[in-house]
Every structure is written in structure tokens, then in C-alpha cells.
C-alpha atoms as a PDB file:
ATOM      1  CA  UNK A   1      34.024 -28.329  -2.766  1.00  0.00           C
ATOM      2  CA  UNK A   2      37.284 -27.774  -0.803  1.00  0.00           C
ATOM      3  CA  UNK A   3      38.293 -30.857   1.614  1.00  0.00           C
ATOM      4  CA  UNK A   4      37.947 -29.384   5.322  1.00  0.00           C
ATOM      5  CA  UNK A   5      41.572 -31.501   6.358  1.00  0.00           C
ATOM      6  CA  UNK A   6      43.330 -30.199   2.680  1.00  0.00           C
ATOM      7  CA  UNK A   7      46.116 -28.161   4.396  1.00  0.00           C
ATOM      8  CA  UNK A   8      49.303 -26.560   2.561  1.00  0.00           C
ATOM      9  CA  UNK A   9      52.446 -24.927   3.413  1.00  0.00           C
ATOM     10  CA  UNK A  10      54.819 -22.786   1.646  1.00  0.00           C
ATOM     11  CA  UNK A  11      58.436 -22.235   3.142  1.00  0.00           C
ATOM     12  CA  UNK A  12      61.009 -19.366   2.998  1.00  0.00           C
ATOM     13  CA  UNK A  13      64.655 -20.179   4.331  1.00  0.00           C
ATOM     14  CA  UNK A  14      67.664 -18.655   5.116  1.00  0.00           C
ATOM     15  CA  UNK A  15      70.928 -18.656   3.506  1.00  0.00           C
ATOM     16  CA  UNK A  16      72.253 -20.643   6.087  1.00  0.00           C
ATOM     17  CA  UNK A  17      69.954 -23.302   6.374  1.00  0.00           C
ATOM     18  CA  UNK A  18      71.137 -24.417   2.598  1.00  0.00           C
ATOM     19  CA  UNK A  19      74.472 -25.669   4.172  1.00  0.00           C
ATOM     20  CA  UNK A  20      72.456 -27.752   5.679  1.00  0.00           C
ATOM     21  CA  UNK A  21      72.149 -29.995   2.281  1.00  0.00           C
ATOM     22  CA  UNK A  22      68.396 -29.565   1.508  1.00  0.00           C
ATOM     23  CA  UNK A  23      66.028 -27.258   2.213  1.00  0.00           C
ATOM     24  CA  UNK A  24      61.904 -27.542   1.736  1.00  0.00           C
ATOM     25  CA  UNK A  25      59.927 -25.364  -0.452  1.00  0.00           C
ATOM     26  CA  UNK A  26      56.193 -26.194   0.316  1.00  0.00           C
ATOM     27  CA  UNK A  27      54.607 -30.063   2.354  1.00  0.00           C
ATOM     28  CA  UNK A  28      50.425 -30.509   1.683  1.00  0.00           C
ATOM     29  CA  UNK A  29      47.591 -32.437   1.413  1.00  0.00           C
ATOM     30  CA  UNK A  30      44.414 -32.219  -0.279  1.00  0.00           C
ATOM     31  CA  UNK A  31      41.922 -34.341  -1.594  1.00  0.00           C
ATOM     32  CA  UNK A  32      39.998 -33.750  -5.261  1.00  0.00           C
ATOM     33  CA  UNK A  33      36.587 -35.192  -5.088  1.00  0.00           C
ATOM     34  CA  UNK A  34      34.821 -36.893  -8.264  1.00  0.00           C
ATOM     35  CA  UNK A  35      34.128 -34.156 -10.998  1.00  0.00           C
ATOM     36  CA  UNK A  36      35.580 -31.282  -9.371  1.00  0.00           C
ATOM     37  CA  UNK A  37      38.343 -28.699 -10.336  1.00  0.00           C
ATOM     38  CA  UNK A  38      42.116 -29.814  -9.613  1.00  0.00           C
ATOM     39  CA  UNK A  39      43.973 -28.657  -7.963  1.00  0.00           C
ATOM     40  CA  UNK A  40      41.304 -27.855  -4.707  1.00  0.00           C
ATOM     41  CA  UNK A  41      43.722 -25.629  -3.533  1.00  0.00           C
ATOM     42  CA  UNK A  42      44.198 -22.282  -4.259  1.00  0.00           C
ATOM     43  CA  UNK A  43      48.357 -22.810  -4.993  1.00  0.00           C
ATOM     44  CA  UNK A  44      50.434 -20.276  -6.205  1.00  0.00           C
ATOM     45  CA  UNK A  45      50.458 -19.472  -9.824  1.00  0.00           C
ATOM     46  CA  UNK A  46      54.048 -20.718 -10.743  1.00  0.00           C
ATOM     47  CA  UNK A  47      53.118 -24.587  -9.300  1.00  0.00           C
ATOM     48  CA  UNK A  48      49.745 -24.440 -11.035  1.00  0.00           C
ATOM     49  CA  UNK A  49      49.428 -26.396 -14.557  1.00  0.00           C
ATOM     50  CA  UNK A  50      49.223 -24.813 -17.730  1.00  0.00           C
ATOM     51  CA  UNK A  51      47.668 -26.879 -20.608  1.00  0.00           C
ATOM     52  CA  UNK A  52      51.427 -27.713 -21.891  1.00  0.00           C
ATOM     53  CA  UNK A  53      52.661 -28.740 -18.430  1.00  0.00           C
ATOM     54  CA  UNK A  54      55.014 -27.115 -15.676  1.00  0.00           C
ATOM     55  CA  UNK A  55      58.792 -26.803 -15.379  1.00  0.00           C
ATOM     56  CA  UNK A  56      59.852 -26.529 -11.311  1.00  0.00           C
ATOM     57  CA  UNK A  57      62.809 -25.543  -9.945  1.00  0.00           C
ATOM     58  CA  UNK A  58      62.611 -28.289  -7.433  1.00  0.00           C
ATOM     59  CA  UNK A  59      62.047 -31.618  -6.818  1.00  0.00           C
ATOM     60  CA  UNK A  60      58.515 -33.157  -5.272  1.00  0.00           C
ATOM     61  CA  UNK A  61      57.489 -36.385  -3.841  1.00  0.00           C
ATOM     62  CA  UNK A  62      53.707 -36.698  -4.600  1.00  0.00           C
ATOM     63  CA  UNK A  63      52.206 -40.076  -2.887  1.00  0.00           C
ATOM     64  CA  UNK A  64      48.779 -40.635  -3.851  1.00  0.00           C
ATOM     65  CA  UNK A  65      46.680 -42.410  -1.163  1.00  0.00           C
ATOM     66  CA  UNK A  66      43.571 -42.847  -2.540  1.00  0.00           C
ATOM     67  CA  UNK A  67      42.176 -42.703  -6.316  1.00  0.00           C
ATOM     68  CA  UNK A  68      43.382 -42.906  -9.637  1.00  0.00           C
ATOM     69  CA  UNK A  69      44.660 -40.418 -12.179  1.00  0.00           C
ATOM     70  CA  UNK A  70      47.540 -39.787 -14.749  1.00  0.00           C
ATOM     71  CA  UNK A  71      51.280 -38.485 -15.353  1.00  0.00           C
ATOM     72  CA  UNK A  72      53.215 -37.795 -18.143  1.00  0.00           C
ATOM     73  CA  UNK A  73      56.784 -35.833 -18.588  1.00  0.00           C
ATOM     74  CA  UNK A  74      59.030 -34.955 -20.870  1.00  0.00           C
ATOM     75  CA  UNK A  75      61.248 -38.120 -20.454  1.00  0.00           C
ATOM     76  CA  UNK A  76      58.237 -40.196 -19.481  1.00  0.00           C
ATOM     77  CA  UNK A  77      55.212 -40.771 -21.518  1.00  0.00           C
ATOM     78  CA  UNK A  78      51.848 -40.770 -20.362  1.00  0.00           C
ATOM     79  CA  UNK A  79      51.478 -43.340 -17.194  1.00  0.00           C
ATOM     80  CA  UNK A  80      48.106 -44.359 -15.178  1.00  0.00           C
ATOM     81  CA  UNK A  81      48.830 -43.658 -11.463  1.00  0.00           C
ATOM     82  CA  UNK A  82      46.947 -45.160  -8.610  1.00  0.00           C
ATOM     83  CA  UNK A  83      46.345 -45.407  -4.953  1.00  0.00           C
ATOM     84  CA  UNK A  84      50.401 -46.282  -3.038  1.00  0.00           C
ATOM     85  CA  UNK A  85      52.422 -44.430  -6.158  1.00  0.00           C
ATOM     86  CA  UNK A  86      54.321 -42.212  -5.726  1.00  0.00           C
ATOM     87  CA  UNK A  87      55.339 -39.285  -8.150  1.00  0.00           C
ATOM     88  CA  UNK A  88      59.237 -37.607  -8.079  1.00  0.00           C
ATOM     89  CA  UNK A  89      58.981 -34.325 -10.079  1.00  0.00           C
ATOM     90  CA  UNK A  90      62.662 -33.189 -11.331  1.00  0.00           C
ATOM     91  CA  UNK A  91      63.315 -29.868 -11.394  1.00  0.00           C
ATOM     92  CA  UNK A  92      64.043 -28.744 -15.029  1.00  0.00           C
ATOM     93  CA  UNK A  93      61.608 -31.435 -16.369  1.00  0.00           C
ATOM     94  CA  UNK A  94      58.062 -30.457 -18.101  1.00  0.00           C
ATOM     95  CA  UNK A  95      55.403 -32.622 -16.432  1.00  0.00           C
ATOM     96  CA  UNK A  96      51.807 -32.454 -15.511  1.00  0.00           C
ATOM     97  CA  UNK A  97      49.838 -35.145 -13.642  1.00  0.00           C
ATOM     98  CA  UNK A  98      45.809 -34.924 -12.433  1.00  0.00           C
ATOM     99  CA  UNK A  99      43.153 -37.029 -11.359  1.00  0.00           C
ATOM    100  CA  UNK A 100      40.330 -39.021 -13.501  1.00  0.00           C
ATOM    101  CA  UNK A 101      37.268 -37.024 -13.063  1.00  0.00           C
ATOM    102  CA  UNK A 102      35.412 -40.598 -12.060  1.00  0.00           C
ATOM    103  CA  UNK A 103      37.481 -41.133  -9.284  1.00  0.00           C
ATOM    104  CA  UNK A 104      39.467 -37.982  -8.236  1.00  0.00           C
ATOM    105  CA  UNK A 105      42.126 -38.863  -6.153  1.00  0.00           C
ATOM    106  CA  UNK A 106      43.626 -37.828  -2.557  1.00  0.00           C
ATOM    107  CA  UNK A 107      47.833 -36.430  -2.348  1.00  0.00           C
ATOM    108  CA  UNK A 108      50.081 -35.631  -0.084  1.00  0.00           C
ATOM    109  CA  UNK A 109      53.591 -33.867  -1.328  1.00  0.00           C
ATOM    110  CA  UNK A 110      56.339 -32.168  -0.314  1.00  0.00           C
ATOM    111  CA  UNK A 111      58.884 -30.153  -2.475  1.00  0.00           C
ATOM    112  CA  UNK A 112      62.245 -29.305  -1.975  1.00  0.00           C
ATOM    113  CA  UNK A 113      65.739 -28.178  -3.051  1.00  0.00           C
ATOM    114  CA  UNK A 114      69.329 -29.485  -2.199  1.00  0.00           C
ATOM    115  CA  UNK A 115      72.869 -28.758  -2.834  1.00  0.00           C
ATOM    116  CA  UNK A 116      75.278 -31.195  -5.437  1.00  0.00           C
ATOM    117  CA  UNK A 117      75.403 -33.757  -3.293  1.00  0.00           C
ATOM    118  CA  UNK A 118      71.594 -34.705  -3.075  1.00  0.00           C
ATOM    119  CA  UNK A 119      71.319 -33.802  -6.788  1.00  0.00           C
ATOM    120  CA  UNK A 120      74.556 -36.433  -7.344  1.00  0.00           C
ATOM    121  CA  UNK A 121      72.204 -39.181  -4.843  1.00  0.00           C
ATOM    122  CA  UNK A 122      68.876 -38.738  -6.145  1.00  0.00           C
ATOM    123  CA  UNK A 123      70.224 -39.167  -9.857  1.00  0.00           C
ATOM    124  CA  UNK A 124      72.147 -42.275  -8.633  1.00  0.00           C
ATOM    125  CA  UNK A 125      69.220 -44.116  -7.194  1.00  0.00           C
ATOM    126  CA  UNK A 126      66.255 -42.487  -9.359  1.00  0.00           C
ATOM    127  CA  UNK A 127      65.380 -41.952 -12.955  1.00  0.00           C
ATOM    128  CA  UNK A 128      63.895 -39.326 -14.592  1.00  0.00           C
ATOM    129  CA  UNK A 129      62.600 -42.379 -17.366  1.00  0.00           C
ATOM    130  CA  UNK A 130      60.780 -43.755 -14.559  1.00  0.00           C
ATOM    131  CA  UNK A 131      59.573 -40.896 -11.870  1.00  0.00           C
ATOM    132  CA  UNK A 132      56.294 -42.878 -10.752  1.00  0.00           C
ATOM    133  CA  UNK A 133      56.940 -45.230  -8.054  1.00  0.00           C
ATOM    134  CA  UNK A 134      54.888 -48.305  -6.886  1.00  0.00           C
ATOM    135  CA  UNK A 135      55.141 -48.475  -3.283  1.00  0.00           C
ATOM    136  CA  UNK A 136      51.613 -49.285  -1.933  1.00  0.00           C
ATOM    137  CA  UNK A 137      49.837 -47.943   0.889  1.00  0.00           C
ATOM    138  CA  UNK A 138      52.403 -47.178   3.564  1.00  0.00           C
ATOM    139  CA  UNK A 139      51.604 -46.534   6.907  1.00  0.00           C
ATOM    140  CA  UNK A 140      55.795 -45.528   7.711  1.00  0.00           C
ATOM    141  CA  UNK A 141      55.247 -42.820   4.324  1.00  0.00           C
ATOM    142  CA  UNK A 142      51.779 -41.450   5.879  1.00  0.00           C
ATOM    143  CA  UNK A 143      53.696 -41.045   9.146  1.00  0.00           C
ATOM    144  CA  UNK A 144      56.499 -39.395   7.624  1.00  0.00           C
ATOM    145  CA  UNK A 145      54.519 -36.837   5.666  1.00  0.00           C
ATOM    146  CA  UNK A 146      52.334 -35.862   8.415  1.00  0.00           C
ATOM    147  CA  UNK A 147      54.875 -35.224  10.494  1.00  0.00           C
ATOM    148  CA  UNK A 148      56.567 -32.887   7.752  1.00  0.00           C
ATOM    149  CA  UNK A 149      52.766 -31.267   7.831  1.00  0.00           C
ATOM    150  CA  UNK A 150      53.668 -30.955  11.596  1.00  0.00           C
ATOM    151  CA  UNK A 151      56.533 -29.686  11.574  1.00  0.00           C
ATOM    152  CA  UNK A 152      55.050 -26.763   8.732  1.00  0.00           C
ATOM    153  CA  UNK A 153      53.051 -25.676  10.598  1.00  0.00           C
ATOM    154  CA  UNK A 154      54.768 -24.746  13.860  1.00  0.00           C
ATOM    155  CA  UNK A 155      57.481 -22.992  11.830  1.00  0.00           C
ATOM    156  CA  UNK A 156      60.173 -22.951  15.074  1.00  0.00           C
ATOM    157  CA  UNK A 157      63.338 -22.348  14.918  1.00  0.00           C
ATOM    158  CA  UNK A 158      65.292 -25.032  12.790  1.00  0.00           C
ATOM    159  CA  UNK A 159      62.482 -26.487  11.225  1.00  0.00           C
ATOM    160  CA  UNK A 160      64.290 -26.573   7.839  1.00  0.00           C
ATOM    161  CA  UNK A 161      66.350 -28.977   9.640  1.00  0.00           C
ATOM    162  CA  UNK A 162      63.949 -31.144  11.250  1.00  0.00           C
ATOM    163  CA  UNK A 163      62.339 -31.304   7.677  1.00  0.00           C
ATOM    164  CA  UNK A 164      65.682 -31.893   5.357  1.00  0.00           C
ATOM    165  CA  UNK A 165      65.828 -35.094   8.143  1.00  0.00           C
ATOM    166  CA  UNK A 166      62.579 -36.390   7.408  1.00  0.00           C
ATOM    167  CA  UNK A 167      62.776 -35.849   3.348  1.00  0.00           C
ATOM    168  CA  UNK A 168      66.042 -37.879   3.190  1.00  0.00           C
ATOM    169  CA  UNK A 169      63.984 -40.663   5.395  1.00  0.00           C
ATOM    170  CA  UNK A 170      61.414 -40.343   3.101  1.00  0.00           C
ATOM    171  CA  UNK A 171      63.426 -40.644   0.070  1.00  0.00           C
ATOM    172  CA  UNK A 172      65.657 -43.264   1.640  1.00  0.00           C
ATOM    173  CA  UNK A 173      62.075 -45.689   2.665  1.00  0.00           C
ATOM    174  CA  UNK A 174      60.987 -44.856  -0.797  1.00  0.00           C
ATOM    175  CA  UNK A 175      63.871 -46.493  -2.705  1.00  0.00           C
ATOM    176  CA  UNK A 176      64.038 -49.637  -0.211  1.00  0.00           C
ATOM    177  CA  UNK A 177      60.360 -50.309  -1.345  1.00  0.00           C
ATOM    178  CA  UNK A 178      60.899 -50.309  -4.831  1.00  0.00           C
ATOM    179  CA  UNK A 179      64.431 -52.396  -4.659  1.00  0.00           C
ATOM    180  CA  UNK A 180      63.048 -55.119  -2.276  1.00  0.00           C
ATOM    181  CA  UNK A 181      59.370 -55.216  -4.490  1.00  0.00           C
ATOM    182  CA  UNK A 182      61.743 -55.867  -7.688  1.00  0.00           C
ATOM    183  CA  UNK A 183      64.221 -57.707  -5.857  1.00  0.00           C
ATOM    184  CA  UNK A 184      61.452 -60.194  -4.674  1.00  0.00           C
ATOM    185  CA  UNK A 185      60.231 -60.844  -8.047  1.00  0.00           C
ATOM    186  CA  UNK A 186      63.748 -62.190  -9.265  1.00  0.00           C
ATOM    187  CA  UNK A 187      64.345 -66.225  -9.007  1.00  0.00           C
ATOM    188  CA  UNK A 188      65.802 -67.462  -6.209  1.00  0.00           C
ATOM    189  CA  UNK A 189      66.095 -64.216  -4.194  1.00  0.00           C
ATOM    190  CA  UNK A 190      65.027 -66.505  -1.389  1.00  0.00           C
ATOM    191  CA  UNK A 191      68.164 -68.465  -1.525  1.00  0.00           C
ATOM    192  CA  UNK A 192      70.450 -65.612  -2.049  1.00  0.00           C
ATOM    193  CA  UNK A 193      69.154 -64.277   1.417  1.00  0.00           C
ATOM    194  CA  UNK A 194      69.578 -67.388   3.311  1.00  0.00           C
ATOM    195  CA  UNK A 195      72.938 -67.296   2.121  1.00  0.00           C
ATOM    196  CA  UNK A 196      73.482 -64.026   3.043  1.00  0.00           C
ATOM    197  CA  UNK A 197      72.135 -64.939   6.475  1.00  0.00           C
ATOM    198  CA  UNK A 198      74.301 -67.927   7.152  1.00  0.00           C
ATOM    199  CA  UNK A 199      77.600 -66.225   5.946  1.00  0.00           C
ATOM    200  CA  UNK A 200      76.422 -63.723   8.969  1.00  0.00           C
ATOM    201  CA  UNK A 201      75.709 -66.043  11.455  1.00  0.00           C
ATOM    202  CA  UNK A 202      77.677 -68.901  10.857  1.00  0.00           C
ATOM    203  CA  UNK A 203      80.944 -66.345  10.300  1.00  0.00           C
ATOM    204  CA  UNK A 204      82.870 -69.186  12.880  1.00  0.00           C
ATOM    205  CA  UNK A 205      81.876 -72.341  10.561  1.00  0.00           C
ATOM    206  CA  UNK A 206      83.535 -70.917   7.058  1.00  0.00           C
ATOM    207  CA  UNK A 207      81.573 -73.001   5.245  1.00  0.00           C
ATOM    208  CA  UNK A 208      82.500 -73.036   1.686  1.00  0.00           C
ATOM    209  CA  UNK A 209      80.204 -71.512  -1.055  1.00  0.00           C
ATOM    210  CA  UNK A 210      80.054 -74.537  -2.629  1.00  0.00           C
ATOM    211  CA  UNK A 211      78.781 -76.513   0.772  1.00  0.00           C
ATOM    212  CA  UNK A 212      76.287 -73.438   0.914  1.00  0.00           C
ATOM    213  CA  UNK A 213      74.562 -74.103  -1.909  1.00  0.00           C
ATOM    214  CA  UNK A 214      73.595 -77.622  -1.169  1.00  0.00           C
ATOM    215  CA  UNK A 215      72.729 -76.794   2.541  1.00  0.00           C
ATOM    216  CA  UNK A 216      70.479 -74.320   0.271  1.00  0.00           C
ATOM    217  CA  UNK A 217      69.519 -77.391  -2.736  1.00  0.00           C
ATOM    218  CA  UNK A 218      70.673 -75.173  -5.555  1.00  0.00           C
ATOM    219  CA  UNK A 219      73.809 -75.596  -7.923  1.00  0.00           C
ATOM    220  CA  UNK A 220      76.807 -73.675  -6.849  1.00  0.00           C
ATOM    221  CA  UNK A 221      77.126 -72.002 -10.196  1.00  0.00           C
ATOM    222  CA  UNK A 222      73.907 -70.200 -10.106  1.00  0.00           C
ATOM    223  CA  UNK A 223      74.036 -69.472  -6.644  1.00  0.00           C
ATOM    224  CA  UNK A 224      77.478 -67.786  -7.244  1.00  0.00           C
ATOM    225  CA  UNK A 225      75.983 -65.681 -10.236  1.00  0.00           C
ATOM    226  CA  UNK A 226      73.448 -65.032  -8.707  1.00  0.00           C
ATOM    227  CA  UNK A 227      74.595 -63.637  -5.355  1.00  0.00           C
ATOM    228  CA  UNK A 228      77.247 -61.736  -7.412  1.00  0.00           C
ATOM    229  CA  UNK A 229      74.618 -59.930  -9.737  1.00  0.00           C
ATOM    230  CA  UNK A 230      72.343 -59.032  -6.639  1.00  0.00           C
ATOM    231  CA  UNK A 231      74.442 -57.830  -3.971  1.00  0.00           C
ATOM    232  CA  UNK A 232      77.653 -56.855  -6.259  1.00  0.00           C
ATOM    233  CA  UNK A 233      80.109 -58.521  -4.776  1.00  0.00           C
ATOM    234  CA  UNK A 234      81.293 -62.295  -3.958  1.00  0.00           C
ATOM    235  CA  UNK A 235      80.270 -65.068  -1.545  1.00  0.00           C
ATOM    236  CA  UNK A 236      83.685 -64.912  -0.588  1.00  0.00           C
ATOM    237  CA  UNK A 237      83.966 -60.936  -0.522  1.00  0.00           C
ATOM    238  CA  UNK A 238      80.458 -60.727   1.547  1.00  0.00           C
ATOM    239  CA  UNK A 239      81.480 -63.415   4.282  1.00  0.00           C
ATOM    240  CA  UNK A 240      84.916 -60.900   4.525  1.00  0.00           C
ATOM    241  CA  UNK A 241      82.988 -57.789   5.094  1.00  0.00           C
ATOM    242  CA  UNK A 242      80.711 -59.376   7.642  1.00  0.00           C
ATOM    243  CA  UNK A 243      83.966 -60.379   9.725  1.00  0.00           C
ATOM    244  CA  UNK A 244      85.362 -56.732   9.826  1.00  0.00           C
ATOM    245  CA  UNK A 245      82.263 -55.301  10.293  1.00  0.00           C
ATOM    246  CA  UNK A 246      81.637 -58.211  12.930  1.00  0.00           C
ATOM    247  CA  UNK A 247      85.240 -57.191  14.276  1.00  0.00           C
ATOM    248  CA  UNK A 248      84.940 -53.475  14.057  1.00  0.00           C
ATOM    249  CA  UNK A 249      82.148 -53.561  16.579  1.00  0.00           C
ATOM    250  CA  UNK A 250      83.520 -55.687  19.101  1.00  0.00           C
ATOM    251  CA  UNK A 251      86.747 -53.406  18.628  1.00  0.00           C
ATOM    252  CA  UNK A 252      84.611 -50.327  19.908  1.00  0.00           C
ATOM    253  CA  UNK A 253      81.907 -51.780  21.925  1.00  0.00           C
ATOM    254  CA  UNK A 254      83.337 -54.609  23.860  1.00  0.00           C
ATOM    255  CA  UNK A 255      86.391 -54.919  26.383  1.00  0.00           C
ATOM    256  CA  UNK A 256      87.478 -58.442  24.237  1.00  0.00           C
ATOM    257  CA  UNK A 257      91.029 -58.816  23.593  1.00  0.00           C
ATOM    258  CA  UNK A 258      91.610 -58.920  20.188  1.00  0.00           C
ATOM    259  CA  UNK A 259      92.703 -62.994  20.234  1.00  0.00           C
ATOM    260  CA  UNK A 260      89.102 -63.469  21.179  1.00  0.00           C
ATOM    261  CA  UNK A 261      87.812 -60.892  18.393  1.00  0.00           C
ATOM    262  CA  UNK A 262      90.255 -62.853  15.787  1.00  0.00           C
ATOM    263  CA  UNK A 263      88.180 -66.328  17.245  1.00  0.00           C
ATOM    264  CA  UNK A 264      84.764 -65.229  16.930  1.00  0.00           C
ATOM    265  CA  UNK A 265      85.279 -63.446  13.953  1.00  0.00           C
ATOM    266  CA  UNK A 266      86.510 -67.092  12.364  1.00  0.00           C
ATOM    267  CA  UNK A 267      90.237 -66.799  12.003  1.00  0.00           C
ATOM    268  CA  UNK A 268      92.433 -69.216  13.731  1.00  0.00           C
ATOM    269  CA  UNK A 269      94.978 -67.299  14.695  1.00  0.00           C
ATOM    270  CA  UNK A 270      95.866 -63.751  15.703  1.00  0.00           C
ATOM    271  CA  UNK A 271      98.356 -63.241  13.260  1.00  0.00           C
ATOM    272  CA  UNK A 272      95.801 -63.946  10.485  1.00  0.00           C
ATOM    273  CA  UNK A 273      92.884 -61.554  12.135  1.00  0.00           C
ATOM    274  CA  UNK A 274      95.404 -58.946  12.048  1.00  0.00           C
ATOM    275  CA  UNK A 275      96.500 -59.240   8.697  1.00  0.00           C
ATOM    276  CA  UNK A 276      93.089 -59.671   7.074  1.00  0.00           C
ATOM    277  CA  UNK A 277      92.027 -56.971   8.984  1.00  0.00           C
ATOM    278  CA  UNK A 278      94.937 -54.102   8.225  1.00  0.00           C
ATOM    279  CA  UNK A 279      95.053 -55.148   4.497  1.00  0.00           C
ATOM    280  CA  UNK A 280      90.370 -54.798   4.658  1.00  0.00           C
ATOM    281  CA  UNK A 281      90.484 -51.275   6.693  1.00  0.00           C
ATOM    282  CA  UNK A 282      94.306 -49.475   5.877  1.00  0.00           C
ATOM    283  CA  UNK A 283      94.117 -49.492   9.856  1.00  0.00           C
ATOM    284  CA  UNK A 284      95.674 -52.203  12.233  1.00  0.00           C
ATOM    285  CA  UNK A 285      93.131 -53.626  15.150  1.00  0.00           C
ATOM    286  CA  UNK A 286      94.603 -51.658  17.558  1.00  0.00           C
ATOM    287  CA  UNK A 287      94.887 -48.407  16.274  1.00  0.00           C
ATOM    288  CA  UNK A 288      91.373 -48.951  15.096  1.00  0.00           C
ATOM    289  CA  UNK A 289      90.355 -49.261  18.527  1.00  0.00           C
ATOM    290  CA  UNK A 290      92.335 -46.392  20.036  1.00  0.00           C
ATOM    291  CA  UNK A 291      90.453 -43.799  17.495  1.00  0.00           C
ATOM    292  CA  UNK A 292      87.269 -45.643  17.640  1.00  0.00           C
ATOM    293  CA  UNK A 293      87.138 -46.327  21.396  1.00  0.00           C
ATOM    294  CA  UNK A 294      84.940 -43.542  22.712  1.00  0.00           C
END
């Protein structure tokens, strides 16, 4: 028996609307009871499942909110999938997924299409190898894909727009999930943080790496590694970046001369603000300023 609140929406676009970067295909919801038929909905027949699987030409984000069921692909073998995972379908790739009948399960999904560049960013940051995506129950994801039900629906003008907005915010949220879920698992992420917060806050201080790690109680050494291997660059490197970006904004948001920009940034004199910051940004302060002022 059909869910009364199962609701689906398929999209046409116009040519213009792909300059826009992305553009949606079909957003729905629906919600297979125990025992019955999947899908509930009556879709049409080129996203329905054939025994062997389906091949898309587009990519889907399928969150399952409630239930329990399976996926398999052809890069990825067959995978349980429960309630706050979320599926990415790749276009080109063979793939079926379904609920158990004991449980059924409730979905939400949206599909869509881009141009090279989101191909380029969704390859960078996901894998085909590993499409199902453990980010619990959401309530940020639920808002975002009822909204994109929302915005379906009323079909005004530029809603491919409002949509491509919300699908790169949904995509975005997604992959900060997973990376802080794995990142907290890793030892010592606590103490790579707090380092990364006191090389923010304490910019003025320049406390040494080494002087760091036993504010922190943890050997330099590993602290070094390990701040290297997570964020990809150096103590030394991060505390540098945090003074432009420190400096840029006080550049273009504040009425500061740039002495007092080169003191609160932590350099001691102008001279050495100046340099640090032309050779960082390929800009001097104060040409920075003049294109950045407004």
C-alpha cells in the first residue's frame, strides 16, 4: 500500500540552465512498508530495476531514514545499508539497491547532472569503491532535501538554480560528515585541533611547535607528523596562512593602518608584514587593499 506523504518529481531544463554547472533530473520520497513491492512508486521505466541492475546517466544521492536494506555495484560488492546512509549512484555504473522485506525501509533522493567541473569535484572527494555513506540521522540533510521537494514542486522560474544550490550544500554537508566521523576516530585528533586552535588565536605569541606540543603533553615529533598527515601542510605553514588570512580581512574590513595589521598579525615590524605578505599572496598589502576594498 502506497505511503500517503511518498511524493516524486521529475524535471525538464533548458539549455541554458546547464551553464549553470548542474542541473536536477528528479527529488522524492517514499516509504516501502514490510513485505511490499519496491519501489511504491510508480517511476519511470528507465530508473526502475531490472534483475541485473540499472545503468543511469546521472548521479543520485539516496539517504535512507528509516529501515534496512542492501546495495551492490559494479565497483562495489554487495553492502548492508541502514537507517543515516546514504547512497551516491554514478552515472555509467551498474547498481541496484532495495529494502529487506522484514523491515522495508523509508528514502529520500535526488538525481542530477553537471558539467566537467562537478564531474572533476565529485571524483576528487568520492569513490565509486565506496558509494554508501555513513552519516547518521541528520536533521541539516532532512532539511535540505525537503526543501529540494519544495522547491519541485512550485516549479518557478529558476528553480534549477535554487536546486543546483542546495545539491552542492548537500553534497558539500555530506563529505564533512564522513571526513570529521573518520577524522575523529584517528589518535590524537584532539591534540591536532587544539593546536590548530592556538596557532589561530595565539597568532601574536609565535609560540614554537615544539613549546606547542608540551602546552598540549605530547612529543613534538608525533605532533609534527601528525598535524602534517591530517591537515597537509606544516605547523609552521598553517600558523602562516592564518596570519594572511588574519591580515587579508583586516585589509578589507577594517580602517587599520597596515603597522597595526603587521602587529596583530605577529610580525614585529612593517617591513617584515610586508614582505611575508607579497612573497604569501603575489600582491603587496596595499594594492591588496585597493582591489579588495569595496
Amino acid at each position: 500500500m502506497k505511503n500517503t506523504d511518498d511524493r516524486m518529481h521529475y524535471l525538464s531544463h533548458l539549455t541554458k540552465d546547464e551553464s549553470w554547472g548542474v542541473v536536477c533530473t528528479t527529488v522524492g520520497k517514499q516509504t516501502c512498508a514490510p513485505y511490499s513491492e519496491y519501489p511504491t512508486l510508480p517511476h519511470p521505466q528507465r530508473y526502475l530495476f531490472p534483475k541485473s541492475g540499472r545503468i543511469l546517466d546521472e548521479y543520485q544521492l539516496v539517504y535512507i531514514t528509516g529501515g534496512r536494506g542492501s546495495f551492490h555495484s559494479s565497483s562495489c560488492p554487495v553492502k548492508k545499508v541502514g537507517e543515516g546512509d546514504i547512497i551516491l549512484v554514478f552515472p555509467g555504473e551498474e547498481h541496484i539497491y532495495y529494502p529487506d522485506h522484514e523491515t522495508g525501509w523509508s528514502e529520500m533522493w535526488v538525481g542530477f547532472r553537471g558539467d566537467s567541473h562537478l564531474d572533476e569535484m565529485i571524483h576528487s572527494f568520492f569513490s565509486k569503491n565506496s558509494p554508501v555513506l555513513s552519516i547518521g540521522c541528520s536533521d541539516t540533510v532532512n532539511d535540505i532535501y525537503y526543501r529540494l521537494l519544495s522547491l519541485a514542486k512550485s516549479d518557478l522560474l529558476c528553480t534549477q538554480q535554487a536546486i543546483g544550490g542546495f545539491i552542492y550544500a548537500l553534497l558539500g554537508y555530506v563529505y564533512y560528515k564522513i571526513t570529521n566521523a573518520t577524522m575523529s576516530k584517528i589518535k590524537n585528533i584532539d591534540k591536532v585541533q587544539n593546536a590548530q586552535m592556538i596557532l589561530r588565536e595565539e597568532m601574536m605569541s609565535h609560540m614554537s611547535p615544539a613549546k606547542i606540543a608540551a602546552r598540549l603533553g605530547i612529543s613534538y615529533s608525533l605532533l609534527r607528523d601528525q598535524f602534517k598527515e591530517i591537515t597537509g601542510m606544516s605547523m609552521s605553514e598553517y600558523a602562516l596562512k592564518q596570519r594572511m588570512n588574519r591580515a587579508k580581512t583586516l585589509l578589507t574590513s577594517s580602517d587599520k593602518s597596515i603597522k597595526e595589521i603587521a602587529f596583530e598579525t605577529g610580525y614585529e615590524s612593517v617591513s617584515r608584514f610586508c614582505c611575508a605578505f607579497k612573497q604569501e599572496e603575489n600582491i603587496t598589502a596595499s594594492d591588496f587593499r585597493k582591489r579588495n576594498r569595496h
